[in-house]
Protein backbone atom coordinates (compact mmCIF):
# COMPACT_ATOMS: atom_id res chain seq x y z
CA UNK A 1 -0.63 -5.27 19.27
CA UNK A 2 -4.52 -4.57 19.72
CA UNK A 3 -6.90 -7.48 19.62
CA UNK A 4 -7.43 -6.89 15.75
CA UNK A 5 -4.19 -5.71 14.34
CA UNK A 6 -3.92 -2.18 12.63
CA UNK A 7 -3.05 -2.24 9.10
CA UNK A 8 -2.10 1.64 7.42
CA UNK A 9 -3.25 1.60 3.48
CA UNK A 10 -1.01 4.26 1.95
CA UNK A 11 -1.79 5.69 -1.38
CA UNK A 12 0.55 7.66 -2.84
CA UNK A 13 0.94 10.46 -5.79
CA UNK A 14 -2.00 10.64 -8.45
CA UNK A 15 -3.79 7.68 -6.84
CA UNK A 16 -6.78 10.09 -6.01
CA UNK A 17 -7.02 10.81 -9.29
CA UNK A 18 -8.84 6.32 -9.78
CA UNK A 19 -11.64 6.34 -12.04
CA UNK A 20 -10.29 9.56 -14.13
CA UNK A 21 -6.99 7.68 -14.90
CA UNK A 22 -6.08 5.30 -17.62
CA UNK A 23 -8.95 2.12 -17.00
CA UNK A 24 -7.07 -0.14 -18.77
CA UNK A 25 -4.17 -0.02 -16.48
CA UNK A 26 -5.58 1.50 -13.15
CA UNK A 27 -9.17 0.11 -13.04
CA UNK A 28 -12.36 1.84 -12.88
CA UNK A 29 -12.70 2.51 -9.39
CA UNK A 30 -12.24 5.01 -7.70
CA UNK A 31 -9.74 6.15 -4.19
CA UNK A 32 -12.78 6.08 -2.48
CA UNK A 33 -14.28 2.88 -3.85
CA UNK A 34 -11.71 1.20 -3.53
CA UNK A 35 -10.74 2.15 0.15
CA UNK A 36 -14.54 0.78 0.46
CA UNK A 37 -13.51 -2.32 -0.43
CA UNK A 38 -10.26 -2.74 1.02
CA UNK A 39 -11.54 -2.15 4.38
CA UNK A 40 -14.36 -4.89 4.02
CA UNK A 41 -11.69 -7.22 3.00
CA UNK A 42 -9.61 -6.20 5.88
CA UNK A 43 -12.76 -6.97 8.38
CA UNK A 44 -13.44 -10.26 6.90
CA UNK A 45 -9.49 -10.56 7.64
CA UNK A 46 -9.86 -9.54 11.29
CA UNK A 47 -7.56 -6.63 10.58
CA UNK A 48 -8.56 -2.49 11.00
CA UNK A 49 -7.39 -0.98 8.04
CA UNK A 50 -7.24 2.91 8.16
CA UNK A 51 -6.29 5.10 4.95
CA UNK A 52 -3.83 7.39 3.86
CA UNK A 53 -3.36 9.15 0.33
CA UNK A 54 -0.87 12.30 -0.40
CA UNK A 55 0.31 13.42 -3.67
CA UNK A 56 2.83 15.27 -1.31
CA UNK A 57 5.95 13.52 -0.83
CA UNK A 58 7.29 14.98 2.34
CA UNK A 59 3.88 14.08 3.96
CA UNK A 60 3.93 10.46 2.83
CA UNK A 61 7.39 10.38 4.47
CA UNK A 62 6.09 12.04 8.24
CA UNK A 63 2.75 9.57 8.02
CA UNK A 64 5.86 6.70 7.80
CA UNK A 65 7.50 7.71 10.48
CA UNK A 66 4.38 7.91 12.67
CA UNK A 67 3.34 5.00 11.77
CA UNK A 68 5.00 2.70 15.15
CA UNK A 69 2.50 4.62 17.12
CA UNK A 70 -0.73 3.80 15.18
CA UNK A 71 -0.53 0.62 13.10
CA UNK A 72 0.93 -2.61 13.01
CA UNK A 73 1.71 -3.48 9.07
CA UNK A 74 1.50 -1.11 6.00
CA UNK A 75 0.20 -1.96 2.64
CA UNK A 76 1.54 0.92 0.02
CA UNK A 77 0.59 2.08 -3.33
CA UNK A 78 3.65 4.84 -3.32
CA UNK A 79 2.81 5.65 -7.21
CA UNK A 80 5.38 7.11 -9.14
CA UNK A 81 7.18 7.74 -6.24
CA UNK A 82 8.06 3.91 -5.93
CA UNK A 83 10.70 4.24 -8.77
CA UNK A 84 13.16 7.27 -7.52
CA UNK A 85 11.86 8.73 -3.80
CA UNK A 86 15.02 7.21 -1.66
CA UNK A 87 13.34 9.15 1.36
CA UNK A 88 10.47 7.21 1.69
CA UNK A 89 12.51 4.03 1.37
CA UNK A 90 14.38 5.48 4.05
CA UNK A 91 11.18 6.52 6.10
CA UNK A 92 9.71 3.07 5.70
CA UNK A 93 13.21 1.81 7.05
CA UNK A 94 12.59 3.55 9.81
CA UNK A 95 8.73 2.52 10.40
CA UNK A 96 10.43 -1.01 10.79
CA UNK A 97 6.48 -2.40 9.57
CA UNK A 98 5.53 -5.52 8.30
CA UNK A 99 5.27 -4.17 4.55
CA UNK A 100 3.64 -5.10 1.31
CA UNK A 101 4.04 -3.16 -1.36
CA UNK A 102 1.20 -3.13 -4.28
CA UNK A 103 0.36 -1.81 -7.89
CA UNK A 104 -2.71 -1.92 -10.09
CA UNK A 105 -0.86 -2.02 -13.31
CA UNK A 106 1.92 -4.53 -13.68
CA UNK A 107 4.99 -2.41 -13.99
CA UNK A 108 7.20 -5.32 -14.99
CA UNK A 109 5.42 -5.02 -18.35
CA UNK A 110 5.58 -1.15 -18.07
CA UNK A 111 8.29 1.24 -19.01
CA UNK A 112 11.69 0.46 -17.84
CA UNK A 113 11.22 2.92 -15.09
CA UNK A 114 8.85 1.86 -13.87
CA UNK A 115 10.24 -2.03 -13.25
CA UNK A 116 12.26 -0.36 -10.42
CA UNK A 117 10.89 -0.06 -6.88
CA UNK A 118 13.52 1.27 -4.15
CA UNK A 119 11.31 -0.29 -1.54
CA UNK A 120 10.65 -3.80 -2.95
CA UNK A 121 13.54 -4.98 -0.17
CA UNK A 122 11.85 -3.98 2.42
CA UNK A 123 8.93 -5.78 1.41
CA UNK A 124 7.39 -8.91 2.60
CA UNK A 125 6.14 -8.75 -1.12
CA UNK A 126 5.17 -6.68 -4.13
CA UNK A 127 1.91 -7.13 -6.02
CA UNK A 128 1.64 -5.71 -8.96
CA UNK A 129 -1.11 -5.82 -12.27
CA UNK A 130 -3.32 -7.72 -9.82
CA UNK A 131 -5.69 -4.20 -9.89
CA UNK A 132 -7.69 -4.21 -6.59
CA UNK A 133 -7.77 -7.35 -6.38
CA UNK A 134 -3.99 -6.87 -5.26
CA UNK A 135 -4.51 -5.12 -2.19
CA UNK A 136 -6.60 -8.48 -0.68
CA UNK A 137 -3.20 -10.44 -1.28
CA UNK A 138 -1.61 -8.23 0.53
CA UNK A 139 -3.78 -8.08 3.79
CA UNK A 140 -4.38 -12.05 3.46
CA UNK A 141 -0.03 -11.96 3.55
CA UNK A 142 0.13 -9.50 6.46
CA UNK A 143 -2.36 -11.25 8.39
CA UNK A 144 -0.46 -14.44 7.87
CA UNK A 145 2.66 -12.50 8.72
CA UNK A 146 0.93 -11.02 12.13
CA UNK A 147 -1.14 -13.78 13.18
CA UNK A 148 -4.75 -13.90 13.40
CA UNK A 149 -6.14 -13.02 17.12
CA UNK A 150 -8.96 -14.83 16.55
């Protein structure tokens, strides 16, 4: 592990579309506003958070599987994909990462489709209708779950 560890924030399928999206369940932020925030959270963490965001499935799966090489935890907003996409459960199997998995909107109040997430077991934890807010859980959880090198 590197003296700060290396935390991969994955956004998955319509996430670039923050700010245009619903407010009331997404926020008003944007991807990039957010991202801006996530990674000053991360620093006051002592972590390095570095971004991802694909509304392609099959290249959310390869950044998984490269992920051993160039981070230490993951913290992932699949989208949609969260409910059905067995191959990124798989690929995040095989990433074998310290993993939280978050949501803006609370999908437990959502439709029933949406209460299902395929890769909540591989999951230190899911956060969901926290909005942004919820990704700063899930660093604080990951850096609990690395250890701080400080």
């Amino acid at each position: 592990m590197s003296a700060r560890p290396r935390v991969e924030v994955m956004h998955g399928v319509n996430l670039d579309q923050l700010g245009r999206r619903d407010p009331a369940l997404y926020g008003t932020l944007t991807l990039a506003e957010l991202e801006r925030r996530i990674e000053r959270e991360a620093g006051e963490l002592n972590l390095a958070a570095r971004f991802f965001q694909s509304n392609h499935e099959g290249a959310f799966v390869e950044r998984l599987h490269a992920l051993r090489e160039d981070a230490d935890a993951v913290v992932l907003n699949p989208g949609a994909w969260t409910h059905y996409a067995w191959a990124i459960r798989d690929a995040l199997e095989i990433a074998a990462l310290p993993a939280v998995e978050v949501h803006l909107s609370n999908i437990q109040t959502r439709e029933p489709w949406r209460r299902v997430s395929v890769i909540a077991d591989l999951c230190l934890a899911s956060i969901s209708g926290h909005g942004a807010d919820g990704y700063g859980e899930a660093l604080l959880m990951l850096r609990d779950e690395l250890g701080d090198p400080s």
